[in-house]
C-alpha atoms as a PDB file:
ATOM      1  CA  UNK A   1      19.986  41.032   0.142  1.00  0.00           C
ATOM      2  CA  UNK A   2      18.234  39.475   3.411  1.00  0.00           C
ATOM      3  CA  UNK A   3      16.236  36.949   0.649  1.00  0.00           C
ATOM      4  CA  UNK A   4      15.809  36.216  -3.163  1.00  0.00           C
ATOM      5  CA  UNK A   5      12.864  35.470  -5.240  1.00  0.00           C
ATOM      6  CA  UNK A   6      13.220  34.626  -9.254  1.00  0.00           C
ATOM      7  CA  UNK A   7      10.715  33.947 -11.358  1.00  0.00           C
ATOM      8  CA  UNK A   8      11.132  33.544 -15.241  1.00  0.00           C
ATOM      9  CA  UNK A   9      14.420  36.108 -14.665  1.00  0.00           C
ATOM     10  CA  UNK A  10      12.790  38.325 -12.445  1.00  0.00           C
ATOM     11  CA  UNK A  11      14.510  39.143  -9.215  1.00  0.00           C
ATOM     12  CA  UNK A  12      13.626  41.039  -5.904  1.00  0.00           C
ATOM     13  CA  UNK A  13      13.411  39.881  -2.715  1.00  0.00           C
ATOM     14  CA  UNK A  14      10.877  37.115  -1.764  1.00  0.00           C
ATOM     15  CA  UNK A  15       7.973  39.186  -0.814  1.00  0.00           C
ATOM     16  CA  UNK A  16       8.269  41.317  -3.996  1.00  0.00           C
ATOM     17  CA  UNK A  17       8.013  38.340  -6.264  1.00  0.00           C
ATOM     18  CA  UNK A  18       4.468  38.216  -8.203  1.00  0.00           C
ATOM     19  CA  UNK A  19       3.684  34.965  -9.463  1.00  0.00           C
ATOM     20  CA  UNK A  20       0.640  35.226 -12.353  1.00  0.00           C
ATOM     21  CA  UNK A  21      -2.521  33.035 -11.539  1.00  0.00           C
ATOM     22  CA  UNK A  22      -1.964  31.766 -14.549  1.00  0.00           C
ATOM     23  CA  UNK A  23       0.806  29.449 -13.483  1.00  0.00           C
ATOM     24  CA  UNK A  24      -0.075  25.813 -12.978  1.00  0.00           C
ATOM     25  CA  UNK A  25       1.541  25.279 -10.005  1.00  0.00           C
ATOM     26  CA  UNK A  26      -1.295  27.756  -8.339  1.00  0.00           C
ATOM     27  CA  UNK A  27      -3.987  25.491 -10.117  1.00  0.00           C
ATOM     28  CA  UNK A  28      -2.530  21.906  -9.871  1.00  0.00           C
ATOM     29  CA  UNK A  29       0.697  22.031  -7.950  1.00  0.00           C
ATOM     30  CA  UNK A  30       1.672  21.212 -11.300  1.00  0.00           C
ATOM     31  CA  UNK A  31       5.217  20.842 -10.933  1.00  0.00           C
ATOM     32  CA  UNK A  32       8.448  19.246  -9.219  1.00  0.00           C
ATOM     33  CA  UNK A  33      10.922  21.074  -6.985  1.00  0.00           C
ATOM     34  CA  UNK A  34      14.154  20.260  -5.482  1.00  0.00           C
ATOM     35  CA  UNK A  35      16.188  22.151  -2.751  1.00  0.00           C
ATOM     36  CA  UNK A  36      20.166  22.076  -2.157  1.00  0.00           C
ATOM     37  CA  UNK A  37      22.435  23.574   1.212  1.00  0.00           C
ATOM     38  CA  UNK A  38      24.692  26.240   0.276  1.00  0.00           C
ATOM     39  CA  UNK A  39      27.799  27.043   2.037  1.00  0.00           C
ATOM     40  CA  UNK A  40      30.372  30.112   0.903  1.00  0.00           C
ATOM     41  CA  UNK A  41      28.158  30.408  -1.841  1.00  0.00           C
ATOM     42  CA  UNK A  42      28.457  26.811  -3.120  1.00  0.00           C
ATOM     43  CA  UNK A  43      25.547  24.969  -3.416  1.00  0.00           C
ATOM     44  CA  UNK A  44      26.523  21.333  -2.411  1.00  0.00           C
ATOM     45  CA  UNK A  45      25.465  18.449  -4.546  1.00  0.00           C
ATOM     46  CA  UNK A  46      23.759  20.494  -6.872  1.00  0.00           C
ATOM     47  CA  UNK A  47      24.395  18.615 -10.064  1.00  0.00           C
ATOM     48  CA  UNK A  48      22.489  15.581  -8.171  1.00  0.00           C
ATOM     49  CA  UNK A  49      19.534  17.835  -7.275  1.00  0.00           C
ATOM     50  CA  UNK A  50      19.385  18.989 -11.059  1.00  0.00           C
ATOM     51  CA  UNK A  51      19.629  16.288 -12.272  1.00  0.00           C
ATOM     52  CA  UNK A  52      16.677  14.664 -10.267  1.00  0.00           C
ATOM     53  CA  UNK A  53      15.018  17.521 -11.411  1.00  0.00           C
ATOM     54  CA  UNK A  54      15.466  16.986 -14.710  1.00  0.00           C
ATOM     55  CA  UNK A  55      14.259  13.639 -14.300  1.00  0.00           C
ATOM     56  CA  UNK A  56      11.473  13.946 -12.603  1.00  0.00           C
ATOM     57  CA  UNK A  57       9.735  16.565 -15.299  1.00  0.00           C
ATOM     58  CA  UNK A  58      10.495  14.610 -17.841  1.00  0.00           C
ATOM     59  CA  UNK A  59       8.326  11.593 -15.784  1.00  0.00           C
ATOM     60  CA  UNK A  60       5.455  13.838 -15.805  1.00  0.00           C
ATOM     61  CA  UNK A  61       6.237  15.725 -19.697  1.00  0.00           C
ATOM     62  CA  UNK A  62       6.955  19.065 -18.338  1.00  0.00           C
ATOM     63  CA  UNK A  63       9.705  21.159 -20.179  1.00  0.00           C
ATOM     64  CA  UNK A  64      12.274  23.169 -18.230  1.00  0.00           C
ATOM     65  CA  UNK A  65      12.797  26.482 -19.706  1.00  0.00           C
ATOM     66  CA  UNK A  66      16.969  26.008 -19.221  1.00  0.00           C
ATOM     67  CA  UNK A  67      19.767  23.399 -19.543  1.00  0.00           C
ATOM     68  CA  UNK A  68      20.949  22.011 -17.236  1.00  0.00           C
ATOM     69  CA  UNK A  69      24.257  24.217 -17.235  1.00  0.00           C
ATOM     70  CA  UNK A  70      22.386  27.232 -17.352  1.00  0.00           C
ATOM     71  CA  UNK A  71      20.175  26.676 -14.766  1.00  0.00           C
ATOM     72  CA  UNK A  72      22.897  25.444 -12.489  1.00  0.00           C
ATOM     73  CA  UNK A  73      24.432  28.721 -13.490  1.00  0.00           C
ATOM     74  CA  UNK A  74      21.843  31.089 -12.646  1.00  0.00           C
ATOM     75  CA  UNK A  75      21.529  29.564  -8.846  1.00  0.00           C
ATOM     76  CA  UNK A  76      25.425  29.740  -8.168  1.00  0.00           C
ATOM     77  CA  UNK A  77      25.243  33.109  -8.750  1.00  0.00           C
ATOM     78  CA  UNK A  78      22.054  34.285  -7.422  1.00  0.00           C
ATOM     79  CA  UNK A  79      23.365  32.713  -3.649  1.00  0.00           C
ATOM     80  CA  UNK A  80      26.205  35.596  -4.393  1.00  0.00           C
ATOM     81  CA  UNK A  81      23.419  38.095  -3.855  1.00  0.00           C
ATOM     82  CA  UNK A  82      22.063  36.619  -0.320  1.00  0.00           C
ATOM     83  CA  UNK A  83      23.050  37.732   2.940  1.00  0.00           C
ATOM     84  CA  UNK A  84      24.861  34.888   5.333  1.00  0.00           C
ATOM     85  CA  UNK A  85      27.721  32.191   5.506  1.00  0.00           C
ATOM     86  CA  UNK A  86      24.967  29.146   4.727  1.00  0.00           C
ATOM     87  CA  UNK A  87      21.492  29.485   2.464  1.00  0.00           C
ATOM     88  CA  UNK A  88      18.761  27.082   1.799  1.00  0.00           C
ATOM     89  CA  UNK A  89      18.091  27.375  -2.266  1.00  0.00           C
ATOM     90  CA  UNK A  90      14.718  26.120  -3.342  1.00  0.00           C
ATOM     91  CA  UNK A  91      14.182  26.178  -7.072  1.00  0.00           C
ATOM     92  CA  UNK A  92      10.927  24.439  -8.849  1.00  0.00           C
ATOM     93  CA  UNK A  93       9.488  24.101 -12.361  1.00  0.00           C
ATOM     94  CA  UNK A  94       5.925  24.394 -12.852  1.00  0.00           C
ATOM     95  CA  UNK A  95       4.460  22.870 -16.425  1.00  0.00           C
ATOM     96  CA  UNK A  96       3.539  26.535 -17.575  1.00  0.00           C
ATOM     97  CA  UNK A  97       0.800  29.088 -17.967  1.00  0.00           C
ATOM     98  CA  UNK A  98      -2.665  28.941 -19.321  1.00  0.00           C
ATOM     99  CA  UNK A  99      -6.478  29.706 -18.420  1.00  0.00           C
ATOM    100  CA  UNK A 100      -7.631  26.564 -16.023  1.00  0.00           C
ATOM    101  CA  UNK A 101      -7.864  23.710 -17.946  1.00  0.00           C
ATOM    102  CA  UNK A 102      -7.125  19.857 -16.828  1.00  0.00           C
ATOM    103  CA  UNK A 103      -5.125  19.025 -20.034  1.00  0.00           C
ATOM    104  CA  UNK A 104      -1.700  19.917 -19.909  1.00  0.00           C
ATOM    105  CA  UNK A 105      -1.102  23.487 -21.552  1.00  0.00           C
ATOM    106  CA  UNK A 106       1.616  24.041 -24.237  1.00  0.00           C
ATOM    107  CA  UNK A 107       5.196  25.656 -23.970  1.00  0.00           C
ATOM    108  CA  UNK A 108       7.986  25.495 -21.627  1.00  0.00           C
ATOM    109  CA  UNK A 109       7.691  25.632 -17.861  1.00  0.00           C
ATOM    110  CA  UNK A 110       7.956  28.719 -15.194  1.00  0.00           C
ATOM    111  CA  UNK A 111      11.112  28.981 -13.437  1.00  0.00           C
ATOM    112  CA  UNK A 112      11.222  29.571  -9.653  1.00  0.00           C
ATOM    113  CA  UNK A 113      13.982  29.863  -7.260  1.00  0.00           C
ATOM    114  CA  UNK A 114      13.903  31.166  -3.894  1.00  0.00           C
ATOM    115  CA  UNK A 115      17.073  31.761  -0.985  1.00  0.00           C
ATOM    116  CA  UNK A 116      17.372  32.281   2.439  1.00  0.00           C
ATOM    117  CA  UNK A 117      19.615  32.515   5.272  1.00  0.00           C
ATOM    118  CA  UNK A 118      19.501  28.771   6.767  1.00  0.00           C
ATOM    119  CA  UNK A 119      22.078  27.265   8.952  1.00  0.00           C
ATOM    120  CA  UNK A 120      22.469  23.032   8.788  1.00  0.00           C
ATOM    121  CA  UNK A 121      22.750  22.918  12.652  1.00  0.00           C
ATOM    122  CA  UNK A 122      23.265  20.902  15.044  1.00  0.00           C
ATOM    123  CA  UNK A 123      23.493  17.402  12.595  1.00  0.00           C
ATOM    124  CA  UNK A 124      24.494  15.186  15.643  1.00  0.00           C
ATOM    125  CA  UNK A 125      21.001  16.561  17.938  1.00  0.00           C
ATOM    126  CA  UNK A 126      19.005  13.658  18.526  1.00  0.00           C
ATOM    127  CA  UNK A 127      15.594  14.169  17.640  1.00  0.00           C
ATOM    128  CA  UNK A 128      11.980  12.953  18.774  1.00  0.00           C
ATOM    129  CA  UNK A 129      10.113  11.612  15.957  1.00  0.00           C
ATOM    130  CA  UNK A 130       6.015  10.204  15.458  1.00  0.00           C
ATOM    131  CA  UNK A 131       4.300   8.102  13.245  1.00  0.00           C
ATOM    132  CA  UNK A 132       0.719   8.558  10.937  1.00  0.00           C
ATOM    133  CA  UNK A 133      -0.889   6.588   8.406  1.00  0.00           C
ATOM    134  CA  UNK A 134       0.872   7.724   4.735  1.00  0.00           C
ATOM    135  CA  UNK A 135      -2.306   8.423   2.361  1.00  0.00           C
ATOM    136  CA  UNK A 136      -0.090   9.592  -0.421  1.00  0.00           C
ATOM    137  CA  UNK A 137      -0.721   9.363  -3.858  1.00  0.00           C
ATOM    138  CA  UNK A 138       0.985   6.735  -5.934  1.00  0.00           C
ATOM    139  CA  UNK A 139       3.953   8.770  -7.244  1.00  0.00           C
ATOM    140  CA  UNK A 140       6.159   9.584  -3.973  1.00  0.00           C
ATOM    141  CA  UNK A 141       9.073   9.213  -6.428  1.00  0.00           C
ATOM    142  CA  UNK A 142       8.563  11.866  -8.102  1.00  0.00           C
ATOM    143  CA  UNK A 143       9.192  15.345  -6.725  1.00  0.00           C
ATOM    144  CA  UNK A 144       6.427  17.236  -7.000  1.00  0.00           C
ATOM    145  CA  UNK A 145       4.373  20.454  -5.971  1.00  0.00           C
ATOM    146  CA  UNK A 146       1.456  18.486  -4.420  1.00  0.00           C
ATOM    147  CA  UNK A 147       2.379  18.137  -0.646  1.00  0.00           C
ATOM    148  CA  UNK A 148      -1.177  18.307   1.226  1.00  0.00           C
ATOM    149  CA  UNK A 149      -0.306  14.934   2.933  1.00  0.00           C
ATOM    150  CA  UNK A 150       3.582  15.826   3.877  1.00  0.00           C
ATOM    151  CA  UNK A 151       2.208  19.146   5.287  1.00  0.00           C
ATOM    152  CA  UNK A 152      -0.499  17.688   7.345  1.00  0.00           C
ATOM    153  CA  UNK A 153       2.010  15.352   8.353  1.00  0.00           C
ATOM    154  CA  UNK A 154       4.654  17.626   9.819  1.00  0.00           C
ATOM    155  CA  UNK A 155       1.820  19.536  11.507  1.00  0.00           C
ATOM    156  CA  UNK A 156       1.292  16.685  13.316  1.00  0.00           C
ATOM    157  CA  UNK A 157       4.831  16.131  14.346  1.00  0.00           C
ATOM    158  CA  UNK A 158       5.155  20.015  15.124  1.00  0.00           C
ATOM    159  CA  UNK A 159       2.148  19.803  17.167  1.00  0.00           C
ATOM    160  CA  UNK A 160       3.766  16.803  18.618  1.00  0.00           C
ATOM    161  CA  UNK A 161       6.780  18.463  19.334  1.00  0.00           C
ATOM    162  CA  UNK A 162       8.751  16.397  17.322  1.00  0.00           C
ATOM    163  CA  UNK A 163      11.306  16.692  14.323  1.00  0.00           C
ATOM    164  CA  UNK A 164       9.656  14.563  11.856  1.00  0.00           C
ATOM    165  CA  UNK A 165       6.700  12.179  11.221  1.00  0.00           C
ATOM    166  CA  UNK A 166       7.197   9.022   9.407  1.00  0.00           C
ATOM    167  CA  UNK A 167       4.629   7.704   7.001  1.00  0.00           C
ATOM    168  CA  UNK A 168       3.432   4.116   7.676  1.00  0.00           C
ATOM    169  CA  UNK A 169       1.827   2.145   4.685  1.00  0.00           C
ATOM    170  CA  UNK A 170       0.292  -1.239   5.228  1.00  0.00           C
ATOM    171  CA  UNK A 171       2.322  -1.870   8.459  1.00  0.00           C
ATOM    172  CA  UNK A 172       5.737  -0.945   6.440  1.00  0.00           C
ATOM    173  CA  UNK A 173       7.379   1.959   7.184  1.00  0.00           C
ATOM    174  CA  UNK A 174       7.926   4.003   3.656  1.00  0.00           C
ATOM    175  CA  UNK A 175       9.340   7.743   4.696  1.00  0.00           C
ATOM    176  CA  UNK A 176       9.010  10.918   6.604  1.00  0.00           C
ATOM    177  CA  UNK A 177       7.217  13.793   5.644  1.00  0.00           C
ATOM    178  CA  UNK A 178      10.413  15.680   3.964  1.00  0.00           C
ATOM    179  CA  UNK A 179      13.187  13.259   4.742  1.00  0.00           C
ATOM    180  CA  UNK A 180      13.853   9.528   4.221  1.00  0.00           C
ATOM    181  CA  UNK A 181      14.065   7.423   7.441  1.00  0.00           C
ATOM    182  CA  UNK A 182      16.406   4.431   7.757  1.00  0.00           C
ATOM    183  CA  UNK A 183      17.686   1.984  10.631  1.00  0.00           C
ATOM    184  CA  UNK A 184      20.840   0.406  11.995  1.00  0.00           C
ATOM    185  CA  UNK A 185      19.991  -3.312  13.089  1.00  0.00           C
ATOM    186  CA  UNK A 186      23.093  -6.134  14.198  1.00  0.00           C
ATOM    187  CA  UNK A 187      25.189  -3.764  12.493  1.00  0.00           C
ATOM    188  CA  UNK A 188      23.262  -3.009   8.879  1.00  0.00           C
ATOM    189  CA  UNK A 189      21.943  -0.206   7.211  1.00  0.00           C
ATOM    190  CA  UNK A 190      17.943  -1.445   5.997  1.00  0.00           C
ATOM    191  CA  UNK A 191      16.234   1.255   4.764  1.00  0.00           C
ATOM    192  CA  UNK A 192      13.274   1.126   2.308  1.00  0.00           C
ATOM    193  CA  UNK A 193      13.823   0.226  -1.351  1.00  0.00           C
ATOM    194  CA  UNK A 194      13.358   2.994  -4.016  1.00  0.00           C
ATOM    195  CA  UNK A 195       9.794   2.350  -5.153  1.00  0.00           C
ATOM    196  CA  UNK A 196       6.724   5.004  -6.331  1.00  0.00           C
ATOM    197  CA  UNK A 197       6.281   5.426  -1.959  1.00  0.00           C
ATOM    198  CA  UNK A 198       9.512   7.007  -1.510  1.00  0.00           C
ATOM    199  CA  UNK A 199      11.300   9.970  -2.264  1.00  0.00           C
ATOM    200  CA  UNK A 200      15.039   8.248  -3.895  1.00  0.00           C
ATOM    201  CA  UNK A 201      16.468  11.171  -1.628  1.00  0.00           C
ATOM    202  CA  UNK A 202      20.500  12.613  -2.395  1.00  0.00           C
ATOM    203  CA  UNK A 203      21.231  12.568   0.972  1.00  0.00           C
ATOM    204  CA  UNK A 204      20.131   8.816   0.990  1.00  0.00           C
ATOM    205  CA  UNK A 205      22.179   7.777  -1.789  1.00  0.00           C
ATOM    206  CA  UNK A 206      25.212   9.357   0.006  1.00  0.00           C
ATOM    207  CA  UNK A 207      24.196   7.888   3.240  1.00  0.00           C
ATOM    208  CA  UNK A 208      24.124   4.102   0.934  1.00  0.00           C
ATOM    209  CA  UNK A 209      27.492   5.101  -0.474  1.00  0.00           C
ATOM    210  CA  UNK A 210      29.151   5.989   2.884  1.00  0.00           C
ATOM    211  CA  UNK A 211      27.722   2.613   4.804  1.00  0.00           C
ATOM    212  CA  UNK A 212      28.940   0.283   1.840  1.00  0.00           C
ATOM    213  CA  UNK A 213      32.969   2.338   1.880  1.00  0.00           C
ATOM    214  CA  UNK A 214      32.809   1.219   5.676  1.00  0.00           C
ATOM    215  CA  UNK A 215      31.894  -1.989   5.248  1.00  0.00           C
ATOM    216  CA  UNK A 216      28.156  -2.217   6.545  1.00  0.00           C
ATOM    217  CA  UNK A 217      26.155  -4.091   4.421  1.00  0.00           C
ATOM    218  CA  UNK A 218      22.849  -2.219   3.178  1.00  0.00           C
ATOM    219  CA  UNK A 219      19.491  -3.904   2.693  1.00  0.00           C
ATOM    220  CA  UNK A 220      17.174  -1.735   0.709  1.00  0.00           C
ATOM    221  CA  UNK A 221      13.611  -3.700   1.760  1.00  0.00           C
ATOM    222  CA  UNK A 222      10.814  -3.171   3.533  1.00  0.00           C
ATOM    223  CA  UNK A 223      10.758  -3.138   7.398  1.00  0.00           C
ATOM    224  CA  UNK A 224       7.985  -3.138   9.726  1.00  0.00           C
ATOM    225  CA  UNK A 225       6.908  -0.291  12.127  1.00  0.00           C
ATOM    226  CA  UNK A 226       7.737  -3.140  14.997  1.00  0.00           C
ATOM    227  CA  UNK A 227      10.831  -3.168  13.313  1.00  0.00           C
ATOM    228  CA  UNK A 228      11.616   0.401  13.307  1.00  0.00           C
ATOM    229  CA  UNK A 229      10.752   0.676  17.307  1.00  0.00           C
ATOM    230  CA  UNK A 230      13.242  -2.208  17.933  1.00  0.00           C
ATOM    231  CA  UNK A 231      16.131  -0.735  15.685  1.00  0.00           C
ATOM    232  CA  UNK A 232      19.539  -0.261  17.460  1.00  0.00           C
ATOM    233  CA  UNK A 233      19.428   3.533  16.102  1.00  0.00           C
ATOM    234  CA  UNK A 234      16.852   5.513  13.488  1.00  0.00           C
ATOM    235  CA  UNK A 235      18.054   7.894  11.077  1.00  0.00           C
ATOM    236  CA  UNK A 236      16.439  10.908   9.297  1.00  0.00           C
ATOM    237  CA  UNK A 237      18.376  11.950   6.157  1.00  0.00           C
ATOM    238  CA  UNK A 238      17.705  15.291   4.199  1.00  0.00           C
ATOM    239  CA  UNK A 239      19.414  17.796   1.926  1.00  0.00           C
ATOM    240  CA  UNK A 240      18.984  20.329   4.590  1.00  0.00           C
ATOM    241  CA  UNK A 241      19.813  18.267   8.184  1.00  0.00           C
ATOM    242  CA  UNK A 242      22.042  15.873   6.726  1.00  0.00           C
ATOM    243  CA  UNK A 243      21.574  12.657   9.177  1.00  0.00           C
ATOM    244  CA  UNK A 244      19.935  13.155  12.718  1.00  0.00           C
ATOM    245  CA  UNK A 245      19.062  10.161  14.665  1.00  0.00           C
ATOM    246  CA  UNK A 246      16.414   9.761  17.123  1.00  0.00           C
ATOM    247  CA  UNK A 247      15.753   9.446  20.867  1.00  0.00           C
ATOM    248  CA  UNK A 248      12.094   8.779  21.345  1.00  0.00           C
ATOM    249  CA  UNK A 249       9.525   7.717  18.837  1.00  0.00           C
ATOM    250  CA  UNK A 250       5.937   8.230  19.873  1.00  0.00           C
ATOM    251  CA  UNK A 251       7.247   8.874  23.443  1.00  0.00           C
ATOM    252  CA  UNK A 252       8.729   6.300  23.813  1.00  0.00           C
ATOM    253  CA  UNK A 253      12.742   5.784  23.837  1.00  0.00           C
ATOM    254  CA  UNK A 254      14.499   4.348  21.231  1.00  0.00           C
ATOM    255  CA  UNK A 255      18.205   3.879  19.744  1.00  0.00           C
ATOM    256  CA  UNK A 256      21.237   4.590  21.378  1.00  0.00           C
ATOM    257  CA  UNK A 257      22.775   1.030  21.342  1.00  0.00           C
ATOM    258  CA  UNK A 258      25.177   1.400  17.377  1.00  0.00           C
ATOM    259  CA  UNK A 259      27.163   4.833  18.664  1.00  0.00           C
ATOM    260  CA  UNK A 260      30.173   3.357  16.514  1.00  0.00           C
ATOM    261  CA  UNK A 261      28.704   2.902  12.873  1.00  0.00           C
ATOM    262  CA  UNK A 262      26.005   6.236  13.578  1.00  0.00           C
ATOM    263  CA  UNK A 263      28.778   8.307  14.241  1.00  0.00           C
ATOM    264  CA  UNK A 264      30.650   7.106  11.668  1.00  0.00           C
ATOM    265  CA  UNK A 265      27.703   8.039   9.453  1.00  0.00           C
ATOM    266  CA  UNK A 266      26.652  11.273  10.640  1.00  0.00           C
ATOM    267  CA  UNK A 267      30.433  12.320  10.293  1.00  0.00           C
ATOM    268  CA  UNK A 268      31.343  11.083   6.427  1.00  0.00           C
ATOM    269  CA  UNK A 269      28.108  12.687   5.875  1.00  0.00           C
ATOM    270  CA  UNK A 270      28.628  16.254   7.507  1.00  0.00           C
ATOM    271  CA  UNK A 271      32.269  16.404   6.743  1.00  0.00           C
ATOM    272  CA  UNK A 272      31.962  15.888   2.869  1.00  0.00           C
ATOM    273  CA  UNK A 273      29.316  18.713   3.105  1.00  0.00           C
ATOM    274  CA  UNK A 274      32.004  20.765   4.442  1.00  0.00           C
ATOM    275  CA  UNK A 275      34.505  19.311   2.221  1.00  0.00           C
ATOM    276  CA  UNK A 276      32.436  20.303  -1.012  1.00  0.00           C
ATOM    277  CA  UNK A 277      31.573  23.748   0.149  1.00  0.00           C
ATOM    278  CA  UNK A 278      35.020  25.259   1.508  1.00  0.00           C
ATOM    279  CA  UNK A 279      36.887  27.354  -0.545  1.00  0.00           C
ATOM    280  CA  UNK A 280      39.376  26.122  -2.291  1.00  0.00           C
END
């Protein structure tokens, strides 16, 4: 199958999915998602990404139709049925169906998973990046559907010609539009501390794990956008490009002066992502 679209157990391929307008994710973006890497058909981290997941509907009272086992179940063995080597595997829980209404309807949630062919790349490419003003909502921690803001924001870095934009609140710099963003500086990982304007990304918490094994001390508080242009290198972690680091940043050059402990990085990352998906 080139692609697969499931919805409460039905299956086809993407296009020949039907999703009722009765679901509340068409209304709302009522909802939280979470997307995993999959590589010969195993999806890497994906007790992590469930259990995120998992956490973040029950933040916002929204039941998922599975357990936890069964759910991670049902997506090891839908990638079976996909075309290609590596997949991307989105899956998302929407709080249910009802006729429009505000108030939360009753029942469990809608089930939706979607897979495609989707290669990691290139994970030691250095990227151009951007800034913009982050006017998101108060619960960036959270997961969910609503993603008007992130989506206006990689238009702009698209348009821009760049990888990513990173969100700037109050002078601090918070995240990107669908990866977290963290800098090397006099030989430390800083990176933004887990509060309601970021996204506690996997990928981060591996990224925090690996630095503190090698010995670089982390600091998880905020740092300024001056701060970010003057960082020895910038880093872009996500689920589905691991850790990129960039080369320019509004145009301008940046980075390029911590090759030792980015390398290191970008390696423990991309090899245990290897490590976890090869057949054993």
């Amino acid at each position: 199958m080139k692609n697969l679209g499931y919805y409460n157990g039905k299956i086809g391929e993407i296009e020949e999915i039907s999703i009722p307008m009765t679901d509340r994710a068409f209304y709302f973006g009522d909802g939280v998602y979470d997307a995993v890497m999959c590589r010969n058909n195993i999806p890497y981290l994906l007790c992590e990404h469930i259990n995120r997941l998992y956490e973040n509907c029950h933040l916002l009272g929204i039941t998922v139709p599975k357990t936890k086992e069964e759910l991670s179940h049902i997506i090891k063995e839908l990638c079976k049925r996909v075309d290609g080597n590596e997949k991307f595997v989105y899956f998302h829980v929407s709080r249910g169906s009802g006729i429009r209404d505000h108030a939360f309807c009753e029942g469990n949630g809608n089930l939706c998973i979607m897979i495609k062919p989707q290669n990691v790349g290139d994970v030691y490419e250095k990227v151009d990046l951007c800034t913009t003003n982050d006017y998101r909502y108060g619960y960036c921690n959270i997961k969910t559907l609503n993603l008007l803001p992130s989506v206006l924001a990689a238009q702009l870095s698209k348009d821009n010609k760049c990888e990513e934009a990173i969100f700037i609140r109050d002078g601090y710099v918070t995240e990107c539009s669908h990866s977290n963003v963290s800098i090397l500086k006099n030989g430390e990982l800083i990176t933004a501390p887990a509060d309601r304007h970021i996204l506690p990304g996997v990928t981060r918490a591996h990224l925090i794990k690996k630095a503190k094994e090698a010995g670089i001390l982390v600091r998880e508080e905020k740092y300024t956008e001056k701060e970010l242009f003057e960082a020895d290198e910038i880093l872009i972690s996500s689920s589905s490009k691991m850790i990129k680091s960039a080369k320019r940043l509004n145009g301008k050059s940046v980075g390029g002066k911590d090759f030792k402990n980015l390398t290191y990085l970008q390696c423990a990352i991309y090899s245990d992502y290897l490590t976890n998906t090869t057949i054993k």
